[in-house]
Protein backbone atom coordinates (compact mmCIF):
# COMPACT_ATOMS: atom_id res chain seq x y z
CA UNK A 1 14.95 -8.02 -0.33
CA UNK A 2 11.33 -7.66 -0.97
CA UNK A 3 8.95 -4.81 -0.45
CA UNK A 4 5.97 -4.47 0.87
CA UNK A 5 2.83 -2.02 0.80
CA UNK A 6 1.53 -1.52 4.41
CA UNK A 7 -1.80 0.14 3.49
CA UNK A 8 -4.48 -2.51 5.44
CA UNK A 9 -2.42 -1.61 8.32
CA UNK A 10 -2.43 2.13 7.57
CA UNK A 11 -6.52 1.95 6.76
CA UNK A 12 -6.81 0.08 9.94
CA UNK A 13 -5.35 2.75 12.09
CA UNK A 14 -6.91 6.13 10.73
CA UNK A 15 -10.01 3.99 10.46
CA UNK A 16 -10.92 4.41 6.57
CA UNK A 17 -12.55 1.79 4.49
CA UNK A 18 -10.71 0.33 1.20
CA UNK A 19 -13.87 1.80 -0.13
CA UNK A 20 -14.15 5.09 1.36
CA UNK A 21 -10.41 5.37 0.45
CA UNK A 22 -10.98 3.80 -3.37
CA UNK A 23 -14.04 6.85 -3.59
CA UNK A 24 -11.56 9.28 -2.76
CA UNK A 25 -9.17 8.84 -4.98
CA UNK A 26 -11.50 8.33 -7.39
CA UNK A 27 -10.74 4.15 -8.70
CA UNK A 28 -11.85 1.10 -8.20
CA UNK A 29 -12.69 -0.80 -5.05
CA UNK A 30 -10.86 -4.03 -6.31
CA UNK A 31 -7.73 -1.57 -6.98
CA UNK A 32 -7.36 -0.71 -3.27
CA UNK A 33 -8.39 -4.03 -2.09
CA UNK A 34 -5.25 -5.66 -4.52
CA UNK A 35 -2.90 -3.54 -3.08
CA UNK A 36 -4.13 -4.22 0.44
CA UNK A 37 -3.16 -7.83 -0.21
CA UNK A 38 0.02 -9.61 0.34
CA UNK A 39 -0.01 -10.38 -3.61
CA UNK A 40 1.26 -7.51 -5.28
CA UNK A 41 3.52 -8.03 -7.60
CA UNK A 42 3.55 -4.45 -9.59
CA UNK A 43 2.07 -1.25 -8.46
CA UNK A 44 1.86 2.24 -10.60
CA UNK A 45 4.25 5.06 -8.48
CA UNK A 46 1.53 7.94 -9.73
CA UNK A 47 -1.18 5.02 -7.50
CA UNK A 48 1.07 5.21 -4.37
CA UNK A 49 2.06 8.62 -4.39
CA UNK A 50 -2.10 9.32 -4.75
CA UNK A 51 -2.55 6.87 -1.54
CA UNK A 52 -0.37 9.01 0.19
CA UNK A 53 -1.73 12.48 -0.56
CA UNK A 54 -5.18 11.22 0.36
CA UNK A 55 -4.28 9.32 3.09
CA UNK A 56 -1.78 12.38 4.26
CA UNK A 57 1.40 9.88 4.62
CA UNK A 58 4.80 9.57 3.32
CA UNK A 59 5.93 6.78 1.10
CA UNK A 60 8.54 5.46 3.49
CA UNK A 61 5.52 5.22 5.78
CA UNK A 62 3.32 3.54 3.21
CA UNK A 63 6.41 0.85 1.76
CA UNK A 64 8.96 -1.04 3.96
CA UNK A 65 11.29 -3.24 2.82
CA UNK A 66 11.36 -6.89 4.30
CA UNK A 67 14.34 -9.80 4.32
CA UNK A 68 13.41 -12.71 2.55
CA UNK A 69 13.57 -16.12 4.60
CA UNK A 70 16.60 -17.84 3.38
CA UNK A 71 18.04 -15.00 1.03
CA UNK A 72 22.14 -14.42 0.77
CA UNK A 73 23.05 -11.74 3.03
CA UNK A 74 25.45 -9.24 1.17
């Protein structure tokens, strides 16, 4: 199972810019814009948990889990 950060979907709906969102919580542009990506590999818990104070979400809301193609099934 894999996991995955929803947050260009989340942006997209309450209308807020990566930017606008990266100036809020005070980082980098190319932070926000990583993590809106299908790439991410690792991701600080403090960096989510601040997405989802400014951004006024939970984390279940912000991270689903997704079946791999092809994985065993338990």
């Amino acid at each position: 199972m894999k996991i995955r950060i929803r947050l260009k979907e989340i942006l997209a709906e309450k209308g807020i810019s990566q930017r606008e969102l990266a100036r809020k919580m005070g980082i980098r542009h190319p932070t926000i814009n990583h993590l809106c990506s299908d790439n991410v590999d690792r991701v600080y818990i403090r960096t989510l948990e601040q997405i989802c104070e400014a951004l006024g979400i939970t984390i279940d809301q912000l991270i689903v889990s997704v079946e791999e193609p092809n994985s065993p099934k338990e």
